[in-house]
N, C-alpha and C. Protein backbone atom coordinates (compact mmCIF):
# COMPACT_ATOMS: atom_id res chain seq x y z
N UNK A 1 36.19 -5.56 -76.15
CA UNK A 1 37.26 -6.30 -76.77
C UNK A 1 37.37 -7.66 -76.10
N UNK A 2 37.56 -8.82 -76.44
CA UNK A 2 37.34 -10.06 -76.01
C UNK A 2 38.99 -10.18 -75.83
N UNK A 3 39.05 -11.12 -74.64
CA UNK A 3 40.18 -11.55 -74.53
C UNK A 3 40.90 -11.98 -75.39
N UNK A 4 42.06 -11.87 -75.73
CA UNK A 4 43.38 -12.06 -76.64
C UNK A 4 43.89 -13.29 -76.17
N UNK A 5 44.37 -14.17 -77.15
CA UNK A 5 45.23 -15.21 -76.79
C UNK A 5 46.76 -15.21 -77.31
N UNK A 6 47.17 -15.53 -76.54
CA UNK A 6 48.77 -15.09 -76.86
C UNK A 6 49.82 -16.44 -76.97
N UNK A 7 50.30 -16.81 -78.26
CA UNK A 7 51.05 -17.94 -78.09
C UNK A 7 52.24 -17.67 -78.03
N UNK A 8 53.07 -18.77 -76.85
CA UNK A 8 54.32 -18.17 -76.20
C UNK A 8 55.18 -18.34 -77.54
N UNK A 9 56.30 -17.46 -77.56
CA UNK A 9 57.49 -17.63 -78.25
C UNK A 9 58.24 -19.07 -78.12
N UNK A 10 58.70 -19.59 -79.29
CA UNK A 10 59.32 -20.77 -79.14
C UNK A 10 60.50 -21.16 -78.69
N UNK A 11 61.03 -21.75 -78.08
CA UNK A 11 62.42 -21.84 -77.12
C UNK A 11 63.43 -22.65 -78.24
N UNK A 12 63.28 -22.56 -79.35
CA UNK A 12 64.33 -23.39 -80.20
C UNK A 12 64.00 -22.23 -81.65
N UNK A 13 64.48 -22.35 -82.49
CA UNK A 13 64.21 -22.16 -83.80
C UNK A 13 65.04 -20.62 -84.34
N UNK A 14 64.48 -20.61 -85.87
CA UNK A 14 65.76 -19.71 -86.51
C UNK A 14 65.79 -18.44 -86.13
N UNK A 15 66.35 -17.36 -86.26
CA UNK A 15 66.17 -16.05 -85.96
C UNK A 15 65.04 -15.32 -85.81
N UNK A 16 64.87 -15.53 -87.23
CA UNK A 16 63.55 -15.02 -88.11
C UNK A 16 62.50 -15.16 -87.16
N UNK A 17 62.18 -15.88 -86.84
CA UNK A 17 61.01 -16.75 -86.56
C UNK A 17 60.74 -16.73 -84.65
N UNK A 18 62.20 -16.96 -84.68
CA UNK A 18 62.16 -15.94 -82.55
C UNK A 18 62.09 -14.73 -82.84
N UNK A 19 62.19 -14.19 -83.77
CA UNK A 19 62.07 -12.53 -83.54
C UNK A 19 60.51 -11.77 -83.76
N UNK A 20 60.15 -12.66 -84.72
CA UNK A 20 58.96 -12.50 -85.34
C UNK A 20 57.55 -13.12 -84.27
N UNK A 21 57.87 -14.49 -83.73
CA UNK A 21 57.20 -14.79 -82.48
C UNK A 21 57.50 -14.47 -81.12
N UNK A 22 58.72 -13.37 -81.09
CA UNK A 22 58.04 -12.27 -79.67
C UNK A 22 57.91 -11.24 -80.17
N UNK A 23 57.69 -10.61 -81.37
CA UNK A 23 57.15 -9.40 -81.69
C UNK A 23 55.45 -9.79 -81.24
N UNK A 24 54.67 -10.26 -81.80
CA UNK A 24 53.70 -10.92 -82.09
C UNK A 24 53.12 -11.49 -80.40
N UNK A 25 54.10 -12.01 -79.84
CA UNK A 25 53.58 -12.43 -77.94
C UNK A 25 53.31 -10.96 -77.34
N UNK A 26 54.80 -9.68 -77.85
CA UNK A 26 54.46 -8.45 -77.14
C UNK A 26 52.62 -7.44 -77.72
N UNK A 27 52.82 -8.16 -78.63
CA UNK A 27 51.45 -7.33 -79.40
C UNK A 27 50.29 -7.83 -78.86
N UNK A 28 50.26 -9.33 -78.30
CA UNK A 28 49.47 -9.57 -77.94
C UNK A 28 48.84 -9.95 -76.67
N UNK A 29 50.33 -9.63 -75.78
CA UNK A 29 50.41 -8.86 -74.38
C UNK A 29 49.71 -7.85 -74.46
N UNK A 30 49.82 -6.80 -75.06
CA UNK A 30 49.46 -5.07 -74.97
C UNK A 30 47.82 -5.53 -75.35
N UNK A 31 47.07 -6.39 -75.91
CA UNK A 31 45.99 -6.93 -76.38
C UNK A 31 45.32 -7.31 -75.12
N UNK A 32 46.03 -7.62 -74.31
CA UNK A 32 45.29 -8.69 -73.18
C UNK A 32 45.58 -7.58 -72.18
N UNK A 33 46.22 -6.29 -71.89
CA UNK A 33 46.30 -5.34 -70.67
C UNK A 33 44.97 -4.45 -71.02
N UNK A 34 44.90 -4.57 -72.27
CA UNK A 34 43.66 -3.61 -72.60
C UNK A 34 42.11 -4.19 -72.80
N UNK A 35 42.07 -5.26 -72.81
CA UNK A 35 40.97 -6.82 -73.25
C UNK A 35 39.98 -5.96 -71.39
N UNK A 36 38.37 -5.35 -72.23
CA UNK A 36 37.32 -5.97 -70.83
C UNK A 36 37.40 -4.17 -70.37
N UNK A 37 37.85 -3.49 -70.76
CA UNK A 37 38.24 -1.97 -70.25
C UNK A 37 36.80 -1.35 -70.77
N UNK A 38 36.09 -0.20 -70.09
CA UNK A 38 35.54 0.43 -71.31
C UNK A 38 35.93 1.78 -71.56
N UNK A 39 35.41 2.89 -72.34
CA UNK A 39 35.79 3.31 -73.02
C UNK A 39 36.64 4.47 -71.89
N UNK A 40 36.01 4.92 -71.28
CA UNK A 40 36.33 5.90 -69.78
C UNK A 40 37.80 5.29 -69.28
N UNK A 41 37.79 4.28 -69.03
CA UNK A 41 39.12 3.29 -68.33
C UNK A 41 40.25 3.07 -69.55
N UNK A 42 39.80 3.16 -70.90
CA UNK A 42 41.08 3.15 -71.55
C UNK A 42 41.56 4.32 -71.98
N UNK A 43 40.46 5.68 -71.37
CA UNK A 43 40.88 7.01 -71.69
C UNK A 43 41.28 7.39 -70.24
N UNK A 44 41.18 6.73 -69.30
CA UNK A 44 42.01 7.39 -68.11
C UNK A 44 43.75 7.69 -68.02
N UNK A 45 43.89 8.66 -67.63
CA UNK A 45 45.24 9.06 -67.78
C UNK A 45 45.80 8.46 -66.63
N UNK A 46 47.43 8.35 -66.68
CA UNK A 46 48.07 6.99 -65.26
C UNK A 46 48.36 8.38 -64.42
N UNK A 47 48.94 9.42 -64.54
CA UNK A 47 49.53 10.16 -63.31
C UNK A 47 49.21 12.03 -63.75
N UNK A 48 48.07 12.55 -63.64
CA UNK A 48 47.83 13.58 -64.69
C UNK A 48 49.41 14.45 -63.85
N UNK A 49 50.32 15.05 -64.74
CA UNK A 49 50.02 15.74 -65.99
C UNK A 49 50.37 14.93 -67.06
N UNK A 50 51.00 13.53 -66.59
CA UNK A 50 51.34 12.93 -67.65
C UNK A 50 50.00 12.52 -68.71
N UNK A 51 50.05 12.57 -70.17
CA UNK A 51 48.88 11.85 -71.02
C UNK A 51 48.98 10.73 -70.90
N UNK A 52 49.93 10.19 -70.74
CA UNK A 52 49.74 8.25 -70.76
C UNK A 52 48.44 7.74 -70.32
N UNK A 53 47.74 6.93 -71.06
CA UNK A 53 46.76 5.86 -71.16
C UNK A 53 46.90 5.21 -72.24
N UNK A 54 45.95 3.99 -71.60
CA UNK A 54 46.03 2.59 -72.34
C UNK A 54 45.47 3.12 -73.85
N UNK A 55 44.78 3.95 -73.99
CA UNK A 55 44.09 4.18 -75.52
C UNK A 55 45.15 4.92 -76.10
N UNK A 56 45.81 6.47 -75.34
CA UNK A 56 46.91 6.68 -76.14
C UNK A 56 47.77 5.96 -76.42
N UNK A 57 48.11 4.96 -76.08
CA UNK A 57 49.42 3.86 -76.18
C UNK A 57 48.79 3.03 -77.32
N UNK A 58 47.70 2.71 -77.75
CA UNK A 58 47.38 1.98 -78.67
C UNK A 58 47.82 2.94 -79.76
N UNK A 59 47.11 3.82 -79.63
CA UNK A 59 46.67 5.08 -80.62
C UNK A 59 48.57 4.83 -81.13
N UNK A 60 49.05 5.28 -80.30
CA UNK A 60 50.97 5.53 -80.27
C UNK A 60 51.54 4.39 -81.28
N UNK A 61 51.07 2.93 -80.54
CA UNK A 61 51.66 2.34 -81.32
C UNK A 61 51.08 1.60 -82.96
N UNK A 62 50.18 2.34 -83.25
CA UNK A 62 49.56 1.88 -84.61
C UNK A 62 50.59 2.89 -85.11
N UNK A 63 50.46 4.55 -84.74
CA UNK A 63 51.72 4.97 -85.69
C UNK A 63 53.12 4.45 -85.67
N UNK A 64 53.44 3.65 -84.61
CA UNK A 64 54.38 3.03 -84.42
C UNK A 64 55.34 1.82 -85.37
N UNK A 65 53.94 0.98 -85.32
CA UNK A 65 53.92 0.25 -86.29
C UNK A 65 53.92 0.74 -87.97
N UNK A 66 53.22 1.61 -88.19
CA UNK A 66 52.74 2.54 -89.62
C UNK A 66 53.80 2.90 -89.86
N UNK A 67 54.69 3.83 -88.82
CA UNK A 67 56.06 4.00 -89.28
C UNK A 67 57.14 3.08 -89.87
N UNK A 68 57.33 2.19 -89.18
CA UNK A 68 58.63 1.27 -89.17
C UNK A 68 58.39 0.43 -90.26
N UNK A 69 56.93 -0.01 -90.68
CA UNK A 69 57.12 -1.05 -91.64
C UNK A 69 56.50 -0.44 -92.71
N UNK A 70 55.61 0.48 -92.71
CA UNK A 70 54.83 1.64 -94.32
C UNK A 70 56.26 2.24 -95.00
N UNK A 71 56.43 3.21 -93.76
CA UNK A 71 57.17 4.40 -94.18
C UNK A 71 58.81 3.88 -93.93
N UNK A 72 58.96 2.90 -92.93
CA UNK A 72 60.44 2.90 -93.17
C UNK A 72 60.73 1.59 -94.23
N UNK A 73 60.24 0.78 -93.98
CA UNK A 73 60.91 -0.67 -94.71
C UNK A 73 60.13 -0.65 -95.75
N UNK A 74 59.53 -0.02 -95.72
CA UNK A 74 58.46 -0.41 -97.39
C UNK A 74 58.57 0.87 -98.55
N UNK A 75 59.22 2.32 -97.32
CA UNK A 75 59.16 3.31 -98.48
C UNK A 75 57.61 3.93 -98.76
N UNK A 76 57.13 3.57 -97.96
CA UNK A 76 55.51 4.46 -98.55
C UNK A 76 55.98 5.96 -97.88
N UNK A 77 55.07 6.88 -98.48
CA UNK A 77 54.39 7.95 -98.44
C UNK A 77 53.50 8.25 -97.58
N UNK A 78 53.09 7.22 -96.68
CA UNK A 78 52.18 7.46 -95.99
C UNK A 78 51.27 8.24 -95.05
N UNK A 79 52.49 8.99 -94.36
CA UNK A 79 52.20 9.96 -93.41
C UNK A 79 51.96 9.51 -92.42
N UNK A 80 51.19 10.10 -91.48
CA UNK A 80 50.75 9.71 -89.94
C UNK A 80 49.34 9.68 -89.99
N UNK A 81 48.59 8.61 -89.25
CA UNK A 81 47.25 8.67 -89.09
C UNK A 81 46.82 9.82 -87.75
N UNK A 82 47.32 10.28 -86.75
CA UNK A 82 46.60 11.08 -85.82
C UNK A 82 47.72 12.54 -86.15
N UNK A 83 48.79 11.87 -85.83
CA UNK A 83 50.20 12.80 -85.34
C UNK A 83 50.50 14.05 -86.72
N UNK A 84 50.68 15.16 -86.65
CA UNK A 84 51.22 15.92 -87.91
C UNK A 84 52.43 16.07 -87.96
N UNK A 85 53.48 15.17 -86.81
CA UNK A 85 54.79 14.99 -87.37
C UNK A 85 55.43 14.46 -86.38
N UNK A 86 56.56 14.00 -86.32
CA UNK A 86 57.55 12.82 -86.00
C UNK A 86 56.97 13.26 -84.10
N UNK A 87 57.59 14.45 -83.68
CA UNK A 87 57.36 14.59 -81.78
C UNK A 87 56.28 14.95 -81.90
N UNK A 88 55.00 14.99 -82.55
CA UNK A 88 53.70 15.47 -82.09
C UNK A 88 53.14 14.38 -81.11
N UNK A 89 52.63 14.77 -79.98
CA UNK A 89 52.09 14.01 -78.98
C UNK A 89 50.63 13.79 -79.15
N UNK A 90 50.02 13.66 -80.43
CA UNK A 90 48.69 14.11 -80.55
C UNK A 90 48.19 12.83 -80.30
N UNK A 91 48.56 11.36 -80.67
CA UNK A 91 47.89 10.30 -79.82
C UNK A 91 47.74 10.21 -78.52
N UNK A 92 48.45 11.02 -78.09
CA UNK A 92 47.98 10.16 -76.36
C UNK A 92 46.79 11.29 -76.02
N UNK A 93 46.47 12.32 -76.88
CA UNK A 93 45.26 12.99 -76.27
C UNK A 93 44.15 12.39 -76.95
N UNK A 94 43.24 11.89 -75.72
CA UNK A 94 42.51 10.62 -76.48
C UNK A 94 41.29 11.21 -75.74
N UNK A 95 41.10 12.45 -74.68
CA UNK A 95 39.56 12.72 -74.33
C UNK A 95 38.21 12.70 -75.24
N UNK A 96 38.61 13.18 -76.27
CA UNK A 96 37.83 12.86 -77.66
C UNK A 96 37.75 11.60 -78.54
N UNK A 97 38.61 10.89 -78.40
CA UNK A 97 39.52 9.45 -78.94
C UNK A 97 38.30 8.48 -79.49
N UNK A 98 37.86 7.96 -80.26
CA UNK A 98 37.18 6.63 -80.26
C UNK A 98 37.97 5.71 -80.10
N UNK A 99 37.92 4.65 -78.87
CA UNK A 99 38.35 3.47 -78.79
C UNK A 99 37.99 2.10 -80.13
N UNK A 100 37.13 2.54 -80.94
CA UNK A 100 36.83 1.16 -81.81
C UNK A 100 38.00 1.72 -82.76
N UNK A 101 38.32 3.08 -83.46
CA UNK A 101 39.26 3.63 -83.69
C UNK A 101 40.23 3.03 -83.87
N UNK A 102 40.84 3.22 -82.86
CA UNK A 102 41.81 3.28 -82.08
C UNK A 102 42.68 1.70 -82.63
N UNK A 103 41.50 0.54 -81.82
CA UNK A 103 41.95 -0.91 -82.14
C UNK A 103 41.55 -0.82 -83.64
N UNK A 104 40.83 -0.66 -84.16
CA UNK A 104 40.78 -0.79 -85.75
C UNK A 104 42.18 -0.51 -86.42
N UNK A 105 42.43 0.33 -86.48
CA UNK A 105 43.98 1.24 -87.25
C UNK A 105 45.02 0.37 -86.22
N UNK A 106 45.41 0.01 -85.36
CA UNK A 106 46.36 -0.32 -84.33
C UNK A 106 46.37 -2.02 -85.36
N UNK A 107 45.11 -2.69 -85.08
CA UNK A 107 45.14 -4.14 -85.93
C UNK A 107 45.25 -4.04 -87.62
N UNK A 108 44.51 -2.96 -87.97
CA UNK A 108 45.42 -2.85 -89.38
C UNK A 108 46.62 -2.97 -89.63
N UNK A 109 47.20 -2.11 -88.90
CA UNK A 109 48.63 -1.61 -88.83
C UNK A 109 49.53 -2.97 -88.34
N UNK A 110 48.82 -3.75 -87.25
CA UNK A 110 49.51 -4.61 -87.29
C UNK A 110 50.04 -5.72 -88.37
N UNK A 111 48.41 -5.87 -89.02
CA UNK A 111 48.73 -6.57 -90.08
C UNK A 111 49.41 -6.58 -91.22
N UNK A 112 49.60 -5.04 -91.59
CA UNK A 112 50.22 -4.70 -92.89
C UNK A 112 51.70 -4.70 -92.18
N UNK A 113 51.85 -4.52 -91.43
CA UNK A 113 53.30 -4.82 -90.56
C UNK A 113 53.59 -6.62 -90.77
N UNK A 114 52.92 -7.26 -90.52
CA UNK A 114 52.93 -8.81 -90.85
C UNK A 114 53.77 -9.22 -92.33
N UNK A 115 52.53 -8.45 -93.03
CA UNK A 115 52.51 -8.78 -94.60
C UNK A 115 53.59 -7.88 -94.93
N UNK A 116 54.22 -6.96 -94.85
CA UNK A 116 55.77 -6.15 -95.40
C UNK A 116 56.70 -7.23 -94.28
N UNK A 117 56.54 -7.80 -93.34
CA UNK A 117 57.61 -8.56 -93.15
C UNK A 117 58.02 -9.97 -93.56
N UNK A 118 56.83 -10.18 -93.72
CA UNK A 118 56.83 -11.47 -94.94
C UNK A 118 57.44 -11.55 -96.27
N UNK A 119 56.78 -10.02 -96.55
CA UNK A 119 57.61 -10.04 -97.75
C UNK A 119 59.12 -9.93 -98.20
N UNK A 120 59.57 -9.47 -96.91
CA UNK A 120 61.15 -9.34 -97.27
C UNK A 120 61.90 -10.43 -96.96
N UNK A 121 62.84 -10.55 -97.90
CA UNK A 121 63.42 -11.26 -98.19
C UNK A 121 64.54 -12.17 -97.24
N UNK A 122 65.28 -11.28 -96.51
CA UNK A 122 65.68 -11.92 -95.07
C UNK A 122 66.21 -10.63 -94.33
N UNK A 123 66.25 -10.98 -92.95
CA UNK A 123 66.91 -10.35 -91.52
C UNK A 123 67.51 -9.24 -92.08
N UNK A 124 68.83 -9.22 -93.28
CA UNK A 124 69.56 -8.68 -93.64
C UNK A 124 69.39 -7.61 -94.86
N UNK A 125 67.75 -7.35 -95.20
CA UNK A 125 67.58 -6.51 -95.91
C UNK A 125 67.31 -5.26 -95.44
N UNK A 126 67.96 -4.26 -96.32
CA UNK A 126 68.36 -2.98 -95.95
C UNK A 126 67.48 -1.83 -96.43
N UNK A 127 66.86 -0.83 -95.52
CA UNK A 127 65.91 0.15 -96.39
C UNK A 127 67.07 1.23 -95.72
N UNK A 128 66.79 2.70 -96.77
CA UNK A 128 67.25 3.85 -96.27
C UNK A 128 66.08 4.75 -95.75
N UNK A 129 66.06 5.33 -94.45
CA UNK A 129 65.49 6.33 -94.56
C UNK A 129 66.17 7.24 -93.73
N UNK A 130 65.81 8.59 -94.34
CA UNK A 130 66.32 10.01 -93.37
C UNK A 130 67.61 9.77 -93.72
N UNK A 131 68.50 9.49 -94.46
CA UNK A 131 69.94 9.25 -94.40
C UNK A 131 70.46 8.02 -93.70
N UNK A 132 69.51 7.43 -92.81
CA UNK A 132 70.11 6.14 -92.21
C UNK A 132 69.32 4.82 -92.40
N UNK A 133 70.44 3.76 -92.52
CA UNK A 133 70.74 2.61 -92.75
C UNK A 133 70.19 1.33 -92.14
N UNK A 134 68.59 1.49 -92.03
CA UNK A 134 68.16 0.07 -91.23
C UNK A 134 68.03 -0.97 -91.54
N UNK A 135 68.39 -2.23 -91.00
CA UNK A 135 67.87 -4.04 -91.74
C UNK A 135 66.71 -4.06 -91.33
N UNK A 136 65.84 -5.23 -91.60
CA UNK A 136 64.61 -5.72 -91.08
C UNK A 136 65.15 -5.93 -89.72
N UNK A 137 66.19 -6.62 -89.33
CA UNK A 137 66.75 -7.27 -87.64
C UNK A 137 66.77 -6.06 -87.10
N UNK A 138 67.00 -4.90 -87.86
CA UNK A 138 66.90 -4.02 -86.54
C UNK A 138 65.88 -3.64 -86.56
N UNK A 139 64.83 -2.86 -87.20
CA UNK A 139 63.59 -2.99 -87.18
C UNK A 139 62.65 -3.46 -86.07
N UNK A 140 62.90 -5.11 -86.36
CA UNK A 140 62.16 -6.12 -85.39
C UNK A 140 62.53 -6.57 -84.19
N UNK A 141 63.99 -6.25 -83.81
CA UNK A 141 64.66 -5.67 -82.99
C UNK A 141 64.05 -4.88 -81.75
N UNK A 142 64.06 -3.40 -82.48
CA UNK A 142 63.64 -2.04 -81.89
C UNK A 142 61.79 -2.69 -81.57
N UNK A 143 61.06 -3.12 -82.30
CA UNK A 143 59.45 -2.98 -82.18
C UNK A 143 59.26 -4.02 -81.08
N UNK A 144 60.61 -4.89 -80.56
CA UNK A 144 60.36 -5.96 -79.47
C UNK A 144 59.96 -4.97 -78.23
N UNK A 145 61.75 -4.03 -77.95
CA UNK A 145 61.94 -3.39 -77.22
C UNK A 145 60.83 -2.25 -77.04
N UNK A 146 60.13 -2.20 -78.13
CA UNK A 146 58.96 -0.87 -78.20
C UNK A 146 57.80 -1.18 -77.33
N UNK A 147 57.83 -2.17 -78.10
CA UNK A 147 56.28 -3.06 -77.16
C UNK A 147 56.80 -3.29 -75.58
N UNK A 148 57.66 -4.03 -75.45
CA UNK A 148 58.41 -4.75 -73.77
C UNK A 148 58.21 -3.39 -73.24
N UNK A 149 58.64 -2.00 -73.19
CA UNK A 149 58.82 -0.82 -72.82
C UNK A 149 57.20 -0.52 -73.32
N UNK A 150 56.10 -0.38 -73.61
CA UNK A 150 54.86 -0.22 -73.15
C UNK A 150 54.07 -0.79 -72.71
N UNK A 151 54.29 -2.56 -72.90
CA UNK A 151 53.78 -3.52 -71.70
C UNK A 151 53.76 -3.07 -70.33
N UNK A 152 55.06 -2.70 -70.06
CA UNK A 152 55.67 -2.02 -68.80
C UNK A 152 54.63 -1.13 -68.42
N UNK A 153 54.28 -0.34 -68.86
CA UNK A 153 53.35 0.58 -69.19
C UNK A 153 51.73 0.16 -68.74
N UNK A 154 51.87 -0.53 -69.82
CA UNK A 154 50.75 -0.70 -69.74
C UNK A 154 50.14 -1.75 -68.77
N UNK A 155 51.02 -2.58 -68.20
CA UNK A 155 50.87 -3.13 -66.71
C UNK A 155 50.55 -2.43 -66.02
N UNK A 156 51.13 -1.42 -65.64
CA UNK A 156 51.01 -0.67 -64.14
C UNK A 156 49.43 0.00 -64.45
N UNK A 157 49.32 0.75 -65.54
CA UNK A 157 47.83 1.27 -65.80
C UNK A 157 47.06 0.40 -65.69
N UNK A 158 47.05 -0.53 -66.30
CA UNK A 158 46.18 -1.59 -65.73
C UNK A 158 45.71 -1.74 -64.29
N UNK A 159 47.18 -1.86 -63.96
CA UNK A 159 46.69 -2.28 -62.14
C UNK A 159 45.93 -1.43 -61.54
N UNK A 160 46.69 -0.17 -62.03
CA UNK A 160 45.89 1.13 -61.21
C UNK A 160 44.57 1.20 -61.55
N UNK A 161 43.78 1.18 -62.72
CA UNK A 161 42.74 0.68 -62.74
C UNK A 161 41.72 0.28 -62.52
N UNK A 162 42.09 -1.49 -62.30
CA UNK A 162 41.65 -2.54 -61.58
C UNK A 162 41.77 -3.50 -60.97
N UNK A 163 43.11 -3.50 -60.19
CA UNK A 163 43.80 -4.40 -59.94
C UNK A 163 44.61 -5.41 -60.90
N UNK A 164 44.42 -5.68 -62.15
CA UNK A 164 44.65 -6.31 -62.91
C UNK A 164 46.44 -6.68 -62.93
N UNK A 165 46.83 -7.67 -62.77
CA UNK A 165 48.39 -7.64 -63.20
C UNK A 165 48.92 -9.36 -64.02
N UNK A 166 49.51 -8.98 -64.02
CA UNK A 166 50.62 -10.53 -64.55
C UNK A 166 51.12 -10.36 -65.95
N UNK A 167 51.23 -11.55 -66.64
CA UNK A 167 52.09 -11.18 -68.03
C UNK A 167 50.96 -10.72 -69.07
């Protein structure tokens, strides 16, 4: 995976557009903790018995993404690409895992996440799912905090690693 470039979030501008350019800095943080790994090092687990690794965390957050903008804001049908339901932990078991996988579906996912947020109309549009009531702001909101909370993550695995640290 070649290094990721990450353009900082802008220190002025509308909601939309700060929310949308640190979604997009955190995605491409988690891009640059995993950038140069090979396949063994992004299937290493951080503390066994825990599953956490850098490949399950990808794996995690493509359904992550798949969820919030397929199945919640868009209403698809979609289902889950690894997981057979909402607490299945089946991404982070990645001993078998293909890493090209992995980033393939994770950058799909990102993108169709792009393109359903483009398409809506503003901050303040409302999908139902499960009985409850989300906007896009919360949405994009929650996927800041999703990513910031596996950066975290995915820093320290890193380090442990290979020394690797910073933003």
């Amino acid at each position: 995976m070649d290094e990721p470039t990450r353009t900082p979030p802008p220190l002025t501008g509308d909601e939309r557009s700060t929310l949308t350019a640190f979604l997009q800095w955190h995605r491409d943080t988690f891009a640059q903790k995993c950038a140069g790994l090979t396949t063994d090092q992004l299937r290493e687990r951080a503390v066994p018995p825990s599953a956490l690794s850098l490949l399950g965390l990808v794996r995690h957050l493509a359904e992550v993404e798949r969820s919030w903008f397929r199945r919640v804001l868009n209403g698809e049908d979609c289902g889950f690409r690894w997981k057979k339901h909402r607490k299945d932990q089946t991404p982070f078991e990645v001993a078998t895992a293909d890493p090209g996988e992995a980033f393939a579906a994770w950058h799909e996912e990102c993108a169709g996440a792009r393109r359903l947020e483009e398409a809506t109309p503003s901050l303040d549009t409302t999908t139902e799912f499960e009985g409850v009531t989300y906007s896009l702001r919360w949405i994009l909101v929650h996927m800041i905090e999703e990513y910031a909370r596996h950066n975290g993550h995915a820093d320290l695995l890193r380090e442990r690693l290979d020394g690797t640290t910073g933003a």
